[in-house]
C-alpha atoms as a PDB file:
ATOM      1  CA  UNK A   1       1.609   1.993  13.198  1.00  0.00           C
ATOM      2  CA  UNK A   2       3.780   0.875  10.653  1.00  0.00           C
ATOM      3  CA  UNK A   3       2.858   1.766   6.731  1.00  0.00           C
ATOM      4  CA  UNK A   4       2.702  -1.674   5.759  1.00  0.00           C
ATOM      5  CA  UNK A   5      -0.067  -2.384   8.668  1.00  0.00           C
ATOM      6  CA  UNK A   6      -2.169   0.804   7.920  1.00  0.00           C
ATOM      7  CA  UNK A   7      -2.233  -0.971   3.901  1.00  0.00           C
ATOM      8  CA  UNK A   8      -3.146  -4.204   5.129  1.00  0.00           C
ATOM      9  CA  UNK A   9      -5.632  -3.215   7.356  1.00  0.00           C
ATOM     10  CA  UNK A  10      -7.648  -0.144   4.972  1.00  0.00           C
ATOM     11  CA  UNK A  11      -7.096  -2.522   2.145  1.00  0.00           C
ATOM     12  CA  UNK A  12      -9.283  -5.113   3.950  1.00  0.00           C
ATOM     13  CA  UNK A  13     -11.621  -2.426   5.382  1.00  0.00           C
ATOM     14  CA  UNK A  14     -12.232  -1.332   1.699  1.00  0.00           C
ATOM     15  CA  UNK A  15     -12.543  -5.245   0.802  1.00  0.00           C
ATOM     16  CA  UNK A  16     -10.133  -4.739  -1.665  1.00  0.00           C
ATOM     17  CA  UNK A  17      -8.052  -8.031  -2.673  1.00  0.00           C
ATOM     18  CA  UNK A  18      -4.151  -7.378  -3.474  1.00  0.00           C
ATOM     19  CA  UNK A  19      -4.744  -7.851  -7.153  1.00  0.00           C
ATOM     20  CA  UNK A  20      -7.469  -4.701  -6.976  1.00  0.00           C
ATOM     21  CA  UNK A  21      -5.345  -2.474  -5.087  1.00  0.00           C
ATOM     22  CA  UNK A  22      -2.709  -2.953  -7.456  1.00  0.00           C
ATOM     23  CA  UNK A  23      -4.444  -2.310 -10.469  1.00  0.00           C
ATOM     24  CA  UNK A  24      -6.418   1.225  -8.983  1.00  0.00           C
ATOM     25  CA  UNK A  25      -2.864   1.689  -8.251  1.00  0.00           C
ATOM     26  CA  UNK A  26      -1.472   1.136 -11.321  1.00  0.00           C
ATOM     27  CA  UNK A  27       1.557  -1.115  -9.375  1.00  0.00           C
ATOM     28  CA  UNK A  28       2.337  -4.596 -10.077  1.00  0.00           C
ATOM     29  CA  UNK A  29       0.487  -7.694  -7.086  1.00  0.00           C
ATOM     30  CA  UNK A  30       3.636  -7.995  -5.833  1.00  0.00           C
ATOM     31  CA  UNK A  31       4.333  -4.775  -5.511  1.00  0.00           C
ATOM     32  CA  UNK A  32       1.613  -4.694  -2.939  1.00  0.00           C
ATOM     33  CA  UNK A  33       2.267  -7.926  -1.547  1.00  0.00           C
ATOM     34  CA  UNK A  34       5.678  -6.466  -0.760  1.00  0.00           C
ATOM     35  CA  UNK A  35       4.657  -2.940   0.768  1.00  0.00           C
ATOM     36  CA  UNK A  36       2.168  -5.467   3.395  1.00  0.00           C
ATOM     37  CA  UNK A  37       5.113  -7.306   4.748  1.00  0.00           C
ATOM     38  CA  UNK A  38       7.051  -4.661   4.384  1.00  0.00           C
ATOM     39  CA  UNK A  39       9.766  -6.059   1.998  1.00  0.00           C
ATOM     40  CA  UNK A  40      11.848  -5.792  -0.896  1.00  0.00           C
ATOM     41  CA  UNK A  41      12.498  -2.369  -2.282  1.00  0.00           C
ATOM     42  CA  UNK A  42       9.299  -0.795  -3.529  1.00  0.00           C
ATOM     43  CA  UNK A  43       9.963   2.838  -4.351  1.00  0.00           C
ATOM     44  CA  UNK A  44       8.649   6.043  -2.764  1.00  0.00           C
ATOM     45  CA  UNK A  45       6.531   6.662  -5.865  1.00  0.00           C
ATOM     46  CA  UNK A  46       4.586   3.039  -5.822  1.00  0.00           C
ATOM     47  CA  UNK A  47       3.893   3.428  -2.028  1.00  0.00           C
ATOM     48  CA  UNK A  48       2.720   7.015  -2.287  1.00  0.00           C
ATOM     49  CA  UNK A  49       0.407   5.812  -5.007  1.00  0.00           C
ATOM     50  CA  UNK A  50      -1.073   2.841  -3.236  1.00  0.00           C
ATOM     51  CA  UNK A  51      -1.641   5.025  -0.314  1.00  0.00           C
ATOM     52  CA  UNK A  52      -3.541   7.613  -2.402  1.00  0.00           C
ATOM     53  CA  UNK A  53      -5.967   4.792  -3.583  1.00  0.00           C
ATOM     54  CA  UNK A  54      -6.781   3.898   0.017  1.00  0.00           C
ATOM     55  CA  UNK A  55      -7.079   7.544   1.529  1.00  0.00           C
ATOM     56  CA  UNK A  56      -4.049   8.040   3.348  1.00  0.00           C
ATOM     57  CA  UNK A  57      -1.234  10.079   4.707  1.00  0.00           C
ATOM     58  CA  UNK A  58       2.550   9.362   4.513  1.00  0.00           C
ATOM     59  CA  UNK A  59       2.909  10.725   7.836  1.00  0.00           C
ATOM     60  CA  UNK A  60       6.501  11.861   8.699  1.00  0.00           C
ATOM     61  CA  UNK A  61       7.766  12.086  12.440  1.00  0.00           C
ATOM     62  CA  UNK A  62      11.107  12.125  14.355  1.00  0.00           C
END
């Protein structure tokens, strides 16, 4: 599963709206909006910490 589907989909289990995310997360809305649909360039750092807020794992394979 993509990262951008494992945020979308523990963001909505948590019933968390973008804005919410963002600001536990200390990123910008579109920020978030952007890691979803898994555009623009959002750094390592900003994806790391909206991860943290939602409980997961930057899993690395390959």
């Amino acid at each position: 599963m993509k990262i951008s589907d494992r945020v979308r989909a523990m963001r909505k289990e948590l019933l968390l709206t973008q804005q919410q995310l963002a600001d536990l997360a200390g990123v910008s809305d579109a920020t978030v909006r952007q890691i979803e649909r898994g555009t623009g360039k959002s750094t390592l750092k900003s994806v790391l910490s909206v991860m943290e807020v939602l409980g997961l794992e930057l899993e690395v394979t390959g």
